[in-house]
N, C-alpha and C. Protein backbone atom coordinates (compact mmCIF):
# COMPACT_ATOMS: atom_id res chain seq x y z
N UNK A 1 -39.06 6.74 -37.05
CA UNK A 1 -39.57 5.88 -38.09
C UNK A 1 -38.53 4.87 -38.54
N UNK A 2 -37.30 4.91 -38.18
CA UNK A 2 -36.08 4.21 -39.11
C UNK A 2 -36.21 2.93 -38.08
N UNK A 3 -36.12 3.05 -36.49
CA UNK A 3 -36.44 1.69 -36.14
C UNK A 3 -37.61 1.22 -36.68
N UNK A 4 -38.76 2.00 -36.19
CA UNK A 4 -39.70 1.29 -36.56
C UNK A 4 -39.48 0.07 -38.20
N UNK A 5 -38.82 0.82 -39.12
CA UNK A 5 -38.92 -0.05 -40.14
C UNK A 5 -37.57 -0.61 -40.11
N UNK A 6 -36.52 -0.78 -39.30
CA UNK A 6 -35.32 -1.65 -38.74
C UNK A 6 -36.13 -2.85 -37.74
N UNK A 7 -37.23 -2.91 -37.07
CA UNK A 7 -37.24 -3.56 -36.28
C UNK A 7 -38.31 -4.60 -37.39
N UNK A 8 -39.24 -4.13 -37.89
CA UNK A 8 -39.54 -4.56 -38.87
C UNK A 8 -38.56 -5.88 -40.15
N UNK A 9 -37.65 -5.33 -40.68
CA UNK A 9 -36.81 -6.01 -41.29
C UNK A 9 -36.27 -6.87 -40.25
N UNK A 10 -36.08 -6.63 -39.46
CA UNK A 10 -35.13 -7.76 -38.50
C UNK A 10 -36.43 -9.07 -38.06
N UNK A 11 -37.70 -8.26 -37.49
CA UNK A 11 -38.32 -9.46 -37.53
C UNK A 11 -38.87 -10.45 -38.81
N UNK A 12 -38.69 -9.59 -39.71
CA UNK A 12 -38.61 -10.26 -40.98
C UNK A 12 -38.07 -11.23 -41.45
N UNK A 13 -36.32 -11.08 -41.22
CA UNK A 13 -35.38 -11.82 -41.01
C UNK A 13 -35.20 -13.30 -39.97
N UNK A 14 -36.30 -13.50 -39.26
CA UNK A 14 -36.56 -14.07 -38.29
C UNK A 14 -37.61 -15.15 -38.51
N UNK A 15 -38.36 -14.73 -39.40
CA UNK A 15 -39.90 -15.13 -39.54
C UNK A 15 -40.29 -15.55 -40.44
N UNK A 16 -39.75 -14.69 -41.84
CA UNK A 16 -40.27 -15.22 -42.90
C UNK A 16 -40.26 -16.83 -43.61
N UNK A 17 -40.92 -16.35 -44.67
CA UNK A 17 -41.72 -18.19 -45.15
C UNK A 17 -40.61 -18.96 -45.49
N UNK A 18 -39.24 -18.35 -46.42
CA UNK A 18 -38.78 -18.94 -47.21
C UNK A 18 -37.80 -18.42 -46.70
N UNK A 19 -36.35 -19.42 -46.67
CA UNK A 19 -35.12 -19.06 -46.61
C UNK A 19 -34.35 -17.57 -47.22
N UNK A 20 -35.38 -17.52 -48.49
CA UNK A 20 -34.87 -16.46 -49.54
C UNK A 20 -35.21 -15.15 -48.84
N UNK A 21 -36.22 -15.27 -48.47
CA UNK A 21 -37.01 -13.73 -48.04
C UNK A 21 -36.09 -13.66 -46.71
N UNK A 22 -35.42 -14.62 -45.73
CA UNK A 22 -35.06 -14.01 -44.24
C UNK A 22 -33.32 -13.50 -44.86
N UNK A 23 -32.95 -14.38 -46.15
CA UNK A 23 -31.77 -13.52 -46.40
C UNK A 23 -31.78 -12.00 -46.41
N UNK A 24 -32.85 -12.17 -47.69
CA UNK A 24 -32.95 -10.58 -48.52
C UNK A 24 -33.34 -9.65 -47.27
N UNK A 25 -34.23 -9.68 -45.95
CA UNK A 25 -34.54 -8.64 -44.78
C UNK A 25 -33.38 -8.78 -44.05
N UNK A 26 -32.45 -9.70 -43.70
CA UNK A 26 -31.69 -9.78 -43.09
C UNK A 26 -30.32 -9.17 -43.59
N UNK A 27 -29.77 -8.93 -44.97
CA UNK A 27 -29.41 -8.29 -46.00
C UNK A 27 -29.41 -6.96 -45.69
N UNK A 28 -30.97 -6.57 -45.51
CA UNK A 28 -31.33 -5.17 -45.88
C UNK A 28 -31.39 -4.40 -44.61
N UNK A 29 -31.53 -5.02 -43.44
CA UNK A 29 -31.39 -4.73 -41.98
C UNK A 29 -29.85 -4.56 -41.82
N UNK A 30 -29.29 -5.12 -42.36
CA UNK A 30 -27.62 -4.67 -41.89
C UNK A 30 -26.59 -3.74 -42.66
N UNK A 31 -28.07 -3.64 -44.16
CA UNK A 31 -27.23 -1.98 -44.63
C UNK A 31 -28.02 -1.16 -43.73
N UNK A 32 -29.16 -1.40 -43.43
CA UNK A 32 -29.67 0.41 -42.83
C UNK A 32 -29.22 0.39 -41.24
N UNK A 33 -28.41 -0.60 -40.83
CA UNK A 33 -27.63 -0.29 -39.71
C UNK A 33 -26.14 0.03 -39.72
N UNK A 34 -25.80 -0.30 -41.25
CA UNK A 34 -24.38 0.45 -41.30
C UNK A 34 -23.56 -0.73 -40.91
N UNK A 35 -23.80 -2.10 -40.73
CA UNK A 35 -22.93 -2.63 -40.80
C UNK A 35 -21.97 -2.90 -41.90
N UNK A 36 -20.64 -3.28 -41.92
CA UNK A 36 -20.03 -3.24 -42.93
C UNK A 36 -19.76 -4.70 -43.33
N UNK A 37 -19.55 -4.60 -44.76
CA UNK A 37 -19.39 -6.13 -45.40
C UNK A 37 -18.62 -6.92 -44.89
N UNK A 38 -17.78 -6.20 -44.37
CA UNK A 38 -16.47 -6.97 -43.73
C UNK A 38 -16.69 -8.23 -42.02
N UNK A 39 -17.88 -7.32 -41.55
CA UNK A 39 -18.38 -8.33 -39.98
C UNK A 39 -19.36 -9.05 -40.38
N UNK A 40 -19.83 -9.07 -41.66
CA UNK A 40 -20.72 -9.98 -42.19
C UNK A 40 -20.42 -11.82 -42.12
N UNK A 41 -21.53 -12.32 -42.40
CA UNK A 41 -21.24 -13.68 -42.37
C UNK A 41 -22.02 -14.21 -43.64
């Protein structure tokens, strides 16, 4: 289920309407992958 709703957020991140919304999935896709703040951009 965790991809399923990782793959979800990522296409989210991809797609959505507004600049704001592909931050906030794109945001939220790279805490539930554990990336760290630090390889962020």
């Amino acid at each position: 289920m965790n991809a399923l709703y990782r793959h979800e957020l990522y296409a989210t991140s991809k797609t959505a309407a507004t600049s704001a919304e592909r931050e906030k999935a794109r945001q939220t896709y790279l805490d539930e992958k554990g990336v760290s703040e630090d390889f962020r951009w």
